[in-house]
PDB file of N, CA and C in Angstrom:
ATOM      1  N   UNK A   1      13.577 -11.881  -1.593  1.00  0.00           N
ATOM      2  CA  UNK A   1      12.251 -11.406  -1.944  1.00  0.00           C
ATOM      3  C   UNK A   1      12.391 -10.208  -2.866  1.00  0.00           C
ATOM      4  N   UNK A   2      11.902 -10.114  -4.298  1.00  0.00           N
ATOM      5  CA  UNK A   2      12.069  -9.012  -4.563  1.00  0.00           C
ATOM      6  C   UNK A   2      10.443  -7.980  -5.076  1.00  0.00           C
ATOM      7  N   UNK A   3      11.013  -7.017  -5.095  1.00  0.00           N
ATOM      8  CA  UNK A   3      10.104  -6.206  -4.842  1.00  0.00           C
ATOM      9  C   UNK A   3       9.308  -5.834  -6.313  1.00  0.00           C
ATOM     10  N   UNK A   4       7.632  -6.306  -6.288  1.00  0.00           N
ATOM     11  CA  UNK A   4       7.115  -6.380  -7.951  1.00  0.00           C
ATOM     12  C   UNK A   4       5.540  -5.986  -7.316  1.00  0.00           C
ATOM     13  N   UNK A   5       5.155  -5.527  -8.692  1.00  0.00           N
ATOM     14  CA  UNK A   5       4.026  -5.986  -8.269  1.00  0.00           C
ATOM     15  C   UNK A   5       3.085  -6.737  -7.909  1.00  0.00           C
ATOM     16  N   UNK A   6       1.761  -6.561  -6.673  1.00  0.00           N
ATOM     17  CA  UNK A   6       1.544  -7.700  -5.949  1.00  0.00           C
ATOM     18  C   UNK A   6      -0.497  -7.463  -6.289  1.00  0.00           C
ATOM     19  N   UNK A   7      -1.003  -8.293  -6.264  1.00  0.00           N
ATOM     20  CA  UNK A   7      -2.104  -8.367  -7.016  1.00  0.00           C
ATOM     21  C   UNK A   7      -2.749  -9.722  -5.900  1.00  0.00           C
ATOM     22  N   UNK A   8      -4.006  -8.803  -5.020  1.00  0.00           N
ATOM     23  CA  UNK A   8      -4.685 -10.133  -4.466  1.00  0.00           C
ATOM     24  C   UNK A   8      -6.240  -9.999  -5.227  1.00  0.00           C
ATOM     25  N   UNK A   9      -7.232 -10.734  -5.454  1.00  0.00           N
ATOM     26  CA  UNK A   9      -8.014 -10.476  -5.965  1.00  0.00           C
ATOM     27  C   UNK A   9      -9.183 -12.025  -6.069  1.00  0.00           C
ATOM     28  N   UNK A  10     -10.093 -11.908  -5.584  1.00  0.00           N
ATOM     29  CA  UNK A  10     -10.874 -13.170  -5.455  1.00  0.00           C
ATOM     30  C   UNK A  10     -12.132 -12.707  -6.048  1.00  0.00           C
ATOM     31  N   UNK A  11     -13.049 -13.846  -6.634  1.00  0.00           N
ATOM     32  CA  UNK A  11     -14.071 -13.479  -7.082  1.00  0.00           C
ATOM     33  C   UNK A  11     -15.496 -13.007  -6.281  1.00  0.00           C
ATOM     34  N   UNK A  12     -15.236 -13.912  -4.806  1.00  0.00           N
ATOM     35  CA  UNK A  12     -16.244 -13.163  -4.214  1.00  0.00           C
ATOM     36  C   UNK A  12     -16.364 -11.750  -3.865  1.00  0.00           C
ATOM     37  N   UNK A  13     -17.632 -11.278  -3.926  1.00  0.00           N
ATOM     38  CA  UNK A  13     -17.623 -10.255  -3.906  1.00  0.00           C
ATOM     39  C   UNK A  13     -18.748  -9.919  -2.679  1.00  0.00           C
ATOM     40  N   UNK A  14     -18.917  -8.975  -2.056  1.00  0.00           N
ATOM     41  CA  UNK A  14     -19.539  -8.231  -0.902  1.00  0.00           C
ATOM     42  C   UNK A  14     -20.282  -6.814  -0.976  1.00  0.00           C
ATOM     43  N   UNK A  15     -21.150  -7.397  -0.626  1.00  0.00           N
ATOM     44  CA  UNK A  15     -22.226  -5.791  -0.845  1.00  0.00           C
ATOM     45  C   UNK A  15     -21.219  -4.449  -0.494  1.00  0.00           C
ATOM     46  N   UNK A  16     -20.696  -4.446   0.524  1.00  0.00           N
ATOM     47  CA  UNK A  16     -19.300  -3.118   0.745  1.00  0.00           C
ATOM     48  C   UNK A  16     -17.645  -3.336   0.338  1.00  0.00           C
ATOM     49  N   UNK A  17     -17.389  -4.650  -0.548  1.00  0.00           N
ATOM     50  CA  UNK A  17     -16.397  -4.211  -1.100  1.00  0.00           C
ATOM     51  C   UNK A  17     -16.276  -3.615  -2.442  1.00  0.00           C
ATOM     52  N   UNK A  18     -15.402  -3.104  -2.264  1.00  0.00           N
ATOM     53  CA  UNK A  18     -14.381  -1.991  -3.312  1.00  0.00           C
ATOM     54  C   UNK A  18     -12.762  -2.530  -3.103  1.00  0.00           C
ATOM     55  N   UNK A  19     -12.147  -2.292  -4.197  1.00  0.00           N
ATOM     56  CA  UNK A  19     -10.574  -2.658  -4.572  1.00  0.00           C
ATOM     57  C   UNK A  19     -10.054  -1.312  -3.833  1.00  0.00           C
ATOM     58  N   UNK A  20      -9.064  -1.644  -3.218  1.00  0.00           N
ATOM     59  CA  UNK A  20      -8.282  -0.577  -2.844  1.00  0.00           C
ATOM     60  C   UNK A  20      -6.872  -0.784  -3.871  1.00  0.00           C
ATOM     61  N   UNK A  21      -6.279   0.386  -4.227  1.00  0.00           N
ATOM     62  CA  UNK A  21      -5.482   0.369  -5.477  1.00  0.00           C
ATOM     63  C   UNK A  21      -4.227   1.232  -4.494  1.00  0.00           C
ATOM     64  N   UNK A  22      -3.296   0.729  -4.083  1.00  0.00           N
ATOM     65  CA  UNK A  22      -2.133   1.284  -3.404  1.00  0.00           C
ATOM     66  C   UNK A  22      -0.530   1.462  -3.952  1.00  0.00           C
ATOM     67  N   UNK A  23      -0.209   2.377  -4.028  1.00  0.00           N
ATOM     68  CA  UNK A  23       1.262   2.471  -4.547  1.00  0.00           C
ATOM     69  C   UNK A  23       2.627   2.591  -3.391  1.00  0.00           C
ATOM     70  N   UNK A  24       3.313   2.155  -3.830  1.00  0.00           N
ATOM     71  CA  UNK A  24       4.346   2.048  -2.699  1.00  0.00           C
ATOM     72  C   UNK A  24       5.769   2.554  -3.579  1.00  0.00           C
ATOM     73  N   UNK A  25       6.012   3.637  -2.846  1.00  0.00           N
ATOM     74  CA  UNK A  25       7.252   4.468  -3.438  1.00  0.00           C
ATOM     75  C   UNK A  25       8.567   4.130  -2.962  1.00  0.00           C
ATOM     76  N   UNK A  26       9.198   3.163  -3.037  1.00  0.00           N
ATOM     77  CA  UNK A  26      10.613   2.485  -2.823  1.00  0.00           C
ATOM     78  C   UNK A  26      11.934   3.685  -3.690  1.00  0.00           C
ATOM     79  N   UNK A  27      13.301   2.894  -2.909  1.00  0.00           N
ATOM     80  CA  UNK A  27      14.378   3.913  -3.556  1.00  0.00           C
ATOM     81  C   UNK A  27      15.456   2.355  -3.713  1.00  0.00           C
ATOM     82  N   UNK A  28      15.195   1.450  -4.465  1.00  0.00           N
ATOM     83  CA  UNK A  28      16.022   0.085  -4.848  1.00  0.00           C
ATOM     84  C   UNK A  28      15.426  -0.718  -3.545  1.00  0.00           C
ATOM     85  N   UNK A  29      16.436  -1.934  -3.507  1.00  0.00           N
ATOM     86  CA  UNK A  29      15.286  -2.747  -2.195  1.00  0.00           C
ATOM     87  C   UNK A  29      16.387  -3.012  -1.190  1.00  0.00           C
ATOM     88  N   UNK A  30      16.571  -1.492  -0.115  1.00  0.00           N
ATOM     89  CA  UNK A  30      17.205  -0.848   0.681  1.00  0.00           C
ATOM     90  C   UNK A  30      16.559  -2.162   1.572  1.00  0.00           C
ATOM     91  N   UNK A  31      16.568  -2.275   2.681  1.00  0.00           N
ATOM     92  CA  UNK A  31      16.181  -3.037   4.368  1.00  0.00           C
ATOM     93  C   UNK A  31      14.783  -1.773   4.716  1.00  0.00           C
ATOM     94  N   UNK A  32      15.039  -0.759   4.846  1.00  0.00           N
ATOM     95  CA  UNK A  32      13.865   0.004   5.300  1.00  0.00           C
ATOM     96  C   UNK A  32      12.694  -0.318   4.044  1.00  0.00           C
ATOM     97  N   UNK A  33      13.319   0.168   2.567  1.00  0.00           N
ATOM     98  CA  UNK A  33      12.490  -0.274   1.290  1.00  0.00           C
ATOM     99  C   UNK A  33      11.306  -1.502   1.686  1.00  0.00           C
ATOM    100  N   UNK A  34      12.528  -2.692   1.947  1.00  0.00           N
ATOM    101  CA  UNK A  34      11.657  -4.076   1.632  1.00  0.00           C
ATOM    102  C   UNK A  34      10.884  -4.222   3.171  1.00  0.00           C
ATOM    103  N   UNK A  35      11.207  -3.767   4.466  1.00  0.00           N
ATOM    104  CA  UNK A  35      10.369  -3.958   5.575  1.00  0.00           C
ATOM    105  C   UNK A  35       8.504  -3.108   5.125  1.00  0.00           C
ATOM    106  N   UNK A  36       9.135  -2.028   4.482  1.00  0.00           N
ATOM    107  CA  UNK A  36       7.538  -1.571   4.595  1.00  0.00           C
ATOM    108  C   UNK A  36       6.571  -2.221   3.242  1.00  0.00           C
ATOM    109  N   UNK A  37       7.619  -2.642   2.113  1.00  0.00           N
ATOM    110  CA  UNK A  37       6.690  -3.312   1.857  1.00  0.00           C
ATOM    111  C   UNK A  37       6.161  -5.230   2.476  1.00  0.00           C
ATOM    112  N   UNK A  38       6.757  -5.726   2.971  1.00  0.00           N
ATOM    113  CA  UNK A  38       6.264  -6.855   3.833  1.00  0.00           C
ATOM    114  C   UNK A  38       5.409  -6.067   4.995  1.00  0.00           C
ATOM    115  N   UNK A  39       5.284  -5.231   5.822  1.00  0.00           N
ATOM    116  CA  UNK A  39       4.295  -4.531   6.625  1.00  0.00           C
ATOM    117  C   UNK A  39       3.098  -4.281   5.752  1.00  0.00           C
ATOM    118  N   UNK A  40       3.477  -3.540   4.835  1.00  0.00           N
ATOM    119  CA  UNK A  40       1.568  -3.286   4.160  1.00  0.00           C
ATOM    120  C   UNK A  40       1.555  -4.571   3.317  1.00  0.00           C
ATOM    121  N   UNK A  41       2.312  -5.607   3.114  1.00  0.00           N
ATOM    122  CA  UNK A  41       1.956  -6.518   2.657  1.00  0.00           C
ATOM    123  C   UNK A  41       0.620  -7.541   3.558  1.00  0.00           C
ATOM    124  N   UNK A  42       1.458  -7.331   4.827  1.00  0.00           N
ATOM    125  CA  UNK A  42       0.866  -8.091   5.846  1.00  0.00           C
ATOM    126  C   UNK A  42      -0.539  -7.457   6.412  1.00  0.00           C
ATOM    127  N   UNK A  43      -0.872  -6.144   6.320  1.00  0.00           N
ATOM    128  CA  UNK A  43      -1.736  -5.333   7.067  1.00  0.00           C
ATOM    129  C   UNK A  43      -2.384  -5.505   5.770  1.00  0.00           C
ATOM    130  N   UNK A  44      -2.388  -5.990   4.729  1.00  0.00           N
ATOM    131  CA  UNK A  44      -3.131  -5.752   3.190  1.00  0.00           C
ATOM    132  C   UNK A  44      -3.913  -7.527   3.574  1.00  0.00           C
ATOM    133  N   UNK A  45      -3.038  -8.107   3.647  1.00  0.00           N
ATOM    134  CA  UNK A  45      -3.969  -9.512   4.067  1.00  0.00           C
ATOM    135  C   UNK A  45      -4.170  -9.792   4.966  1.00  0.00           C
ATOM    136  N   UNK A  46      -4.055  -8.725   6.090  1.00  0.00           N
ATOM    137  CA  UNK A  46      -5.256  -9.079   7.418  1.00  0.00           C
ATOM    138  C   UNK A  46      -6.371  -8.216   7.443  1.00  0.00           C
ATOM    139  N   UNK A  47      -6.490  -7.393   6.508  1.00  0.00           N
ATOM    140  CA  UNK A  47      -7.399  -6.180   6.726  1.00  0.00           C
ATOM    141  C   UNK A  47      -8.181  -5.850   5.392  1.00  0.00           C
ATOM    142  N   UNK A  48      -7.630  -6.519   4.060  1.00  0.00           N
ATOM    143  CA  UNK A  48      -8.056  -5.938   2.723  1.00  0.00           C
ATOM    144  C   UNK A  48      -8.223  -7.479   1.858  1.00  0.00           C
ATOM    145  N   UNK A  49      -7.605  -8.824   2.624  1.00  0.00           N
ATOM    146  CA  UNK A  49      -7.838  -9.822   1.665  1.00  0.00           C
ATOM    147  C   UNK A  49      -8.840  -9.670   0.450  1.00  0.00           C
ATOM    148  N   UNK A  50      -8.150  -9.719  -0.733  1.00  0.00           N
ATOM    149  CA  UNK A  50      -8.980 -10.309  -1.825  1.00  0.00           C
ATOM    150  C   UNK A  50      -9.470  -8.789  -2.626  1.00  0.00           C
ATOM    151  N   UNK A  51      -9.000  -7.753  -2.149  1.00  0.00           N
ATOM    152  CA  UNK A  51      -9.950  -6.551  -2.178  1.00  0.00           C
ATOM    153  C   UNK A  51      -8.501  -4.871  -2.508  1.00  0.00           C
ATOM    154  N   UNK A  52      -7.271  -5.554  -2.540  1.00  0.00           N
ATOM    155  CA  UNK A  52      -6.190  -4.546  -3.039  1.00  0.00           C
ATOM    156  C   UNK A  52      -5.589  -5.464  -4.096  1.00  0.00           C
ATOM    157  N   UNK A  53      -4.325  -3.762  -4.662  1.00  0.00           N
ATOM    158  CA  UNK A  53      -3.697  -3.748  -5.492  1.00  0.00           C
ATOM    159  C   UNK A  53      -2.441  -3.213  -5.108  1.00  0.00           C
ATOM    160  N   UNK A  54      -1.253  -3.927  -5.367  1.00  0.00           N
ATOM    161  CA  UNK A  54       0.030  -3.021  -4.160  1.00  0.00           C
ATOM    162  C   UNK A  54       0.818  -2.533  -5.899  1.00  0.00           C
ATOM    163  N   UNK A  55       0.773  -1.608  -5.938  1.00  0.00           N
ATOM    164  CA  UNK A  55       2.033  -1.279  -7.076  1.00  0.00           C
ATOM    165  C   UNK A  55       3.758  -1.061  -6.321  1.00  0.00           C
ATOM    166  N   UNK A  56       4.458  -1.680  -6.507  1.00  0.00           N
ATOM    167  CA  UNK A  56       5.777  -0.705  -6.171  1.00  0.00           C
ATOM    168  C   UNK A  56       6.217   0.229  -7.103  1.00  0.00           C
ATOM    169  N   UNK A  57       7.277   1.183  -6.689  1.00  0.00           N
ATOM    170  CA  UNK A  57       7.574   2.075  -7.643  1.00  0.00           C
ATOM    171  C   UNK A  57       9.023   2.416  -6.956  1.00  0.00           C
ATOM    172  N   UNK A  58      10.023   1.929  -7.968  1.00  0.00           N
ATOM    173  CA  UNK A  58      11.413   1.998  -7.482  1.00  0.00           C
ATOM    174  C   UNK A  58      11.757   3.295  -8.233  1.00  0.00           C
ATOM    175  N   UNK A  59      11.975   4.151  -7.123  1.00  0.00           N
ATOM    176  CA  UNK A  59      12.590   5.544  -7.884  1.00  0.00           C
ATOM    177  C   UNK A  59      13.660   5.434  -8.449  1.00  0.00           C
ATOM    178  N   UNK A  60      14.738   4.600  -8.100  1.00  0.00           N
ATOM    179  CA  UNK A  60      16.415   4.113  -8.439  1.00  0.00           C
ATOM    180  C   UNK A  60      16.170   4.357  -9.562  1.00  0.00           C
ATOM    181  N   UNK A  61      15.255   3.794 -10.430  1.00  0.00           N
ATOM    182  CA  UNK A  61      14.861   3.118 -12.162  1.00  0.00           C
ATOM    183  C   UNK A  61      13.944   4.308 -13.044  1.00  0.00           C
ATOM    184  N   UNK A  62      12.960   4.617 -11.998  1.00  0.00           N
ATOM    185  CA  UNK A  62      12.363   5.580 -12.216  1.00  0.00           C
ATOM    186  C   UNK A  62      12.143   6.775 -11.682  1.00  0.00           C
ATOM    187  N   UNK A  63      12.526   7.764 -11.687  1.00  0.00           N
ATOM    188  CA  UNK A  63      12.742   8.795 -10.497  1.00  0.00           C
ATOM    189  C   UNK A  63      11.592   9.761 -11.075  1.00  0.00           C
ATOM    190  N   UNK A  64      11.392   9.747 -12.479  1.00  0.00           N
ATOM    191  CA  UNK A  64      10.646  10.611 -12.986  1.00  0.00           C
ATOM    192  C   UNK A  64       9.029  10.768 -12.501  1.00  0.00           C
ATOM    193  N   UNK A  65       8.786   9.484 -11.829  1.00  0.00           N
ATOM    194  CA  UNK A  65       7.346   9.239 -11.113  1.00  0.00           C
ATOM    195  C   UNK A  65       7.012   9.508  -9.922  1.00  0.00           C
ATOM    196  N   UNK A  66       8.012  10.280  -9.373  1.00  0.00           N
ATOM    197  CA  UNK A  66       8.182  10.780  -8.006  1.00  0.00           C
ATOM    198  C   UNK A  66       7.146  12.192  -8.120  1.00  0.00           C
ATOM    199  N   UNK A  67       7.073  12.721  -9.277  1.00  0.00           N
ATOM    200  CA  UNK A  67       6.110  13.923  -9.412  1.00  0.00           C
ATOM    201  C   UNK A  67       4.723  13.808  -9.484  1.00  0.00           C
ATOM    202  N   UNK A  68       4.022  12.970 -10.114  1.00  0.00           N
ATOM    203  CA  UNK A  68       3.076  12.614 -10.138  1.00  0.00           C
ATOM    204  C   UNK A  68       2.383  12.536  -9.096  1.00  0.00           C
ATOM    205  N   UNK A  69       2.925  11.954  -7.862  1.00  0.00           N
ATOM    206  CA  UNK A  69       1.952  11.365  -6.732  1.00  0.00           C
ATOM    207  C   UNK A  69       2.989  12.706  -5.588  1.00  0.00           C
ATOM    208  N   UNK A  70       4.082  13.616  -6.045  1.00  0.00           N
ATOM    209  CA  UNK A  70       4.742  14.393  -5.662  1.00  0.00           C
ATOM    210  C   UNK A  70       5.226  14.178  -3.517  1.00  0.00           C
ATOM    211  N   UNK A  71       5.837  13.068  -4.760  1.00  0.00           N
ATOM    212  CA  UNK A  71       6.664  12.112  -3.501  1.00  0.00           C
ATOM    213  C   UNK A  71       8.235  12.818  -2.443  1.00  0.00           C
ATOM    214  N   UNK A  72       7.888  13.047  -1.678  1.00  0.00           N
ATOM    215  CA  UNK A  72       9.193  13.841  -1.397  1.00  0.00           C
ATOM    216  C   UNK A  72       9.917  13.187  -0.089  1.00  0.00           C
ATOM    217  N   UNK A  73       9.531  11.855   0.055  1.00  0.00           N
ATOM    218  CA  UNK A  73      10.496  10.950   0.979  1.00  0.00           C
ATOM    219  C   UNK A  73      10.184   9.697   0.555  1.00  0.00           C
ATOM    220  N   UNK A  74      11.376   9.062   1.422  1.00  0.00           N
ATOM    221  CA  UNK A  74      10.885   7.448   0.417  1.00  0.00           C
ATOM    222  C   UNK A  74      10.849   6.679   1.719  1.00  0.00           C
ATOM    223  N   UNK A  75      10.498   5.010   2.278  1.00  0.00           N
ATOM    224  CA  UNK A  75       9.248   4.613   1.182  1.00  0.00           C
ATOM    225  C   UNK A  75       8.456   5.775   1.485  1.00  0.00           C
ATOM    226  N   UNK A  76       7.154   5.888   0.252  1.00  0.00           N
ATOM    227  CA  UNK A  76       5.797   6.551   0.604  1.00  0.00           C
ATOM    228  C   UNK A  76       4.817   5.178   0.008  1.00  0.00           C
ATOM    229  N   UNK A  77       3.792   5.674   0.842  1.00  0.00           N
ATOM    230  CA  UNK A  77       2.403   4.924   0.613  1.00  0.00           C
ATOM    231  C   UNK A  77       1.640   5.254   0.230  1.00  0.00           C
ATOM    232  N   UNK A  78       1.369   5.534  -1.159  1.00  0.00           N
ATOM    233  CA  UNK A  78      -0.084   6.532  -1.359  1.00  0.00           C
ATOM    234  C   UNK A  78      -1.103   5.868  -1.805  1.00  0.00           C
ATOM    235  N   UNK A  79      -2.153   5.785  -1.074  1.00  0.00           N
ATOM    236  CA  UNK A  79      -4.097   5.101  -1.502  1.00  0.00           C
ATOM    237  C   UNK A  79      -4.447   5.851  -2.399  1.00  0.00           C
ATOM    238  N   UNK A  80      -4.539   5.492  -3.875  1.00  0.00           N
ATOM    239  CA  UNK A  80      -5.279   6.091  -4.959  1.00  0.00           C
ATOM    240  C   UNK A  80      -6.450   5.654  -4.799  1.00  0.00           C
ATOM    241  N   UNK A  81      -6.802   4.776  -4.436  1.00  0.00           N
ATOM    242  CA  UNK A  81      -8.358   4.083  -4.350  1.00  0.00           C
ATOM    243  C   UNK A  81      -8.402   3.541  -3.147  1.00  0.00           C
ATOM    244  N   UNK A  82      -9.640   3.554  -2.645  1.00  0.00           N
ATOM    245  CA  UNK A  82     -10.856   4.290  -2.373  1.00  0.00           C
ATOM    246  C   UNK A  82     -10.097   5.754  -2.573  1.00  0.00           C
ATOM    247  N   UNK A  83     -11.317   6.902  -3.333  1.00  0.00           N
ATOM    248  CA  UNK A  83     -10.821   8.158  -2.725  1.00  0.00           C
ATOM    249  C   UNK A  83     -11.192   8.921  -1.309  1.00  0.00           C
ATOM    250  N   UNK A  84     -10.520   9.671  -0.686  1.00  0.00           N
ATOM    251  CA  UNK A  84      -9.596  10.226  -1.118  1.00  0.00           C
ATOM    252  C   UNK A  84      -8.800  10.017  -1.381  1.00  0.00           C
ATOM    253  N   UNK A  85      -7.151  10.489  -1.981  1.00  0.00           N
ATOM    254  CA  UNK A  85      -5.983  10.318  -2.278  1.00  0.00           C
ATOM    255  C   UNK A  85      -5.341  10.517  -0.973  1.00  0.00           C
ATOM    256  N   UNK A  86      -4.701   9.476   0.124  1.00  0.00           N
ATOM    257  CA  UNK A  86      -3.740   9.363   1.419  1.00  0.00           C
ATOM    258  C   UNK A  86      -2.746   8.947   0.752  1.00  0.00           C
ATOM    259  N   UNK A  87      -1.484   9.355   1.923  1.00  0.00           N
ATOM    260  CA  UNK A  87       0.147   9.457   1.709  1.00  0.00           C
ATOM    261  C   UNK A  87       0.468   8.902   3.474  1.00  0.00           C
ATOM    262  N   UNK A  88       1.010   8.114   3.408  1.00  0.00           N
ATOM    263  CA  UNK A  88       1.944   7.983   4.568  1.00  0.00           C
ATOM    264  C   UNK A  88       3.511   7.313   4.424  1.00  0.00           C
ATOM    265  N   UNK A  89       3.857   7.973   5.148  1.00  0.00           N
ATOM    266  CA  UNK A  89       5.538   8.135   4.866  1.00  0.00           C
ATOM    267  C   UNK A  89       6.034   7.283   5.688  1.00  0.00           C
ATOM    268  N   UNK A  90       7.445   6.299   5.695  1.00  0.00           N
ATOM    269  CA  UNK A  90       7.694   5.840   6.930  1.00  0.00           C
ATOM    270  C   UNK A  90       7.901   3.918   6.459  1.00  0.00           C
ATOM    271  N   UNK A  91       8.090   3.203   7.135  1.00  0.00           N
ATOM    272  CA  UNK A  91       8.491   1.919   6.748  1.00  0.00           C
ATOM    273  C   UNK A  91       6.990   0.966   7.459  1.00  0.00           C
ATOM    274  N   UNK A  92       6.096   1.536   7.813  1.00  0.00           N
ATOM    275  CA  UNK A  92       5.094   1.091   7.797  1.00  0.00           C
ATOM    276  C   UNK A  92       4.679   0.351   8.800  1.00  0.00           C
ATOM    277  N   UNK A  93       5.883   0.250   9.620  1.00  0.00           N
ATOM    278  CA  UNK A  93       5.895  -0.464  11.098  1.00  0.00           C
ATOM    279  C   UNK A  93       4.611  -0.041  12.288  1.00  0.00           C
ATOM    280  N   UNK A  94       4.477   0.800  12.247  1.00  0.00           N
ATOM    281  CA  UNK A  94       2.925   1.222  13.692  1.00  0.00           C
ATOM    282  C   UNK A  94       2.083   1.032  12.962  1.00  0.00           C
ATOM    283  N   UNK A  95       1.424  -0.475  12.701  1.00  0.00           N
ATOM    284  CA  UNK A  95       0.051  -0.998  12.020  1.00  0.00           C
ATOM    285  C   UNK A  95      -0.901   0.366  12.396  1.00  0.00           C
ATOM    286  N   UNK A  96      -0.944   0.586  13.800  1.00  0.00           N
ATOM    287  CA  UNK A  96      -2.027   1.151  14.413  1.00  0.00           C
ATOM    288  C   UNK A  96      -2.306   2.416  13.738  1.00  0.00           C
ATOM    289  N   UNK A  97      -0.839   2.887  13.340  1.00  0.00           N
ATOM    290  CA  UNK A  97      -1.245   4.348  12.249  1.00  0.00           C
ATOM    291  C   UNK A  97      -1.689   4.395  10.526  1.00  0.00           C
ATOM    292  N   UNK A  98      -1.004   3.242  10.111  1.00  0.00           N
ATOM    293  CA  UNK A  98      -1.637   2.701   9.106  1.00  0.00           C
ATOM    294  C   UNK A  98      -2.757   2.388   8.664  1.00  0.00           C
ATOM    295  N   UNK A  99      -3.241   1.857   9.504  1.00  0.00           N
ATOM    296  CA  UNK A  99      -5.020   1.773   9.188  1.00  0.00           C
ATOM    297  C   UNK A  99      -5.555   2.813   9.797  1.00  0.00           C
ATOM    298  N   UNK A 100      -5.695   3.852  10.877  1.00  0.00           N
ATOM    299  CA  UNK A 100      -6.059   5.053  10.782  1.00  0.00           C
ATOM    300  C   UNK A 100      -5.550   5.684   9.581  1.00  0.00           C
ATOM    301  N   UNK A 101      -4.396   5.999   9.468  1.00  0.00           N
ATOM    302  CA  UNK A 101      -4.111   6.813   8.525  1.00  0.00           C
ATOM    303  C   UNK A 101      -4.458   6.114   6.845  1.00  0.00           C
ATOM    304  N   UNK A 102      -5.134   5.552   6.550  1.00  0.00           N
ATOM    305  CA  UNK A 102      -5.426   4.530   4.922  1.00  0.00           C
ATOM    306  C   UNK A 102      -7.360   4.618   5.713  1.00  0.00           C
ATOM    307  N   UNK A 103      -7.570   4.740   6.618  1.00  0.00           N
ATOM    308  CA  UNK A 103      -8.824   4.821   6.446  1.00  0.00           C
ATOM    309  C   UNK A 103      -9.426   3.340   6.655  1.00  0.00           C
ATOM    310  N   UNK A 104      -8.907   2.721   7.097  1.00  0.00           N
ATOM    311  CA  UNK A 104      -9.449   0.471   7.271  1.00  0.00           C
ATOM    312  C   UNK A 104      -9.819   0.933   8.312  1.00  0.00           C
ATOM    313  N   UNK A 105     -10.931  -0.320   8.189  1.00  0.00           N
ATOM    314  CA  UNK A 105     -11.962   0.030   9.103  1.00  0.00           C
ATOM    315  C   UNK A 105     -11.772  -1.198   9.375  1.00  0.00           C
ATOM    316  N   UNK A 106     -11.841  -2.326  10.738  1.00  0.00           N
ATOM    317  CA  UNK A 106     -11.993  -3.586  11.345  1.00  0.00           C
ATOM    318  C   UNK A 106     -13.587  -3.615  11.007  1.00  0.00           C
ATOM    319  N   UNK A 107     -13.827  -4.951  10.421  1.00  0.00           N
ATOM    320  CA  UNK A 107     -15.738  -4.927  10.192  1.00  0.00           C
ATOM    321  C   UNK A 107     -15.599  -6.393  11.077  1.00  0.00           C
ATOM    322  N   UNK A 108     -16.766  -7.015  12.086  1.00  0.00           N
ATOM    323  CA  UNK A 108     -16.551  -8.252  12.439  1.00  0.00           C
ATOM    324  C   UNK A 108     -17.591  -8.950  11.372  1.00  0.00           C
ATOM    325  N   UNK A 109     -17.192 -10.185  11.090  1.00  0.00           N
ATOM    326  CA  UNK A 109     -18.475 -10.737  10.764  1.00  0.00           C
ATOM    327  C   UNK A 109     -19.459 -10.819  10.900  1.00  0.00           C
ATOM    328  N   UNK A 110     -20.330 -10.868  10.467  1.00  0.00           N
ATOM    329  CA  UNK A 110     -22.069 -11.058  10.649  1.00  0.00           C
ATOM    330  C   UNK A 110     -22.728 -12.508  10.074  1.00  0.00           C
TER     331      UNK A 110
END
């Protein structure tokens, strides 16, 4: 599996959706690297179908982009969209802090 950018995006649209635009700060595609991105891969299509944007960002290649979003462990997760701007650090494994911490909200159908 390698690690690129990942793009879900459907045309329906919903009176409360918005694109969530997410970056994922990798260091080459280490085992910790590629687990967190398959975790927010997975928490992105049970919770955001149709409605994110996953960027990776391999520091190995690019290290210079580590300032910008002023990344100071790797992986990081940072939500540019919706604002505010969130960071969570870590391989992404405790779903349960992930969506507290990114702000997902469970909606049931209506």
């Amino acid at each position: 599996m390698n690690l690129k950018k990942e793009s879900s995006k459907q045309k329906k649209v919903t009176k409360d959706s918005e694109m969530w635009e997410l970056r994922l700060y990798v260091a080459g595609q280490t085992p910790n690297s590629m687990r967190a991105f398959a975790n927010l891969k997975k928490i992105c299509e049970e919770h955001l179908k149709g409605k994110y944007t996953i960027e990776v960002i391999d520091l190995m290649k690019n290290p210079q982009l580590a300032a910008g979003d002023q990344i100071l462990a790797i992986p990081t997760l940072v939500r540019k969209l919706p604002e505010p701007l969130k960071k969570i650090i870590g391989d992404l494994s405790n779903t349960e802090r992930v969506l507290v911490g990114l702000d997902i909200r469970s909606k049931s159908s209506t």
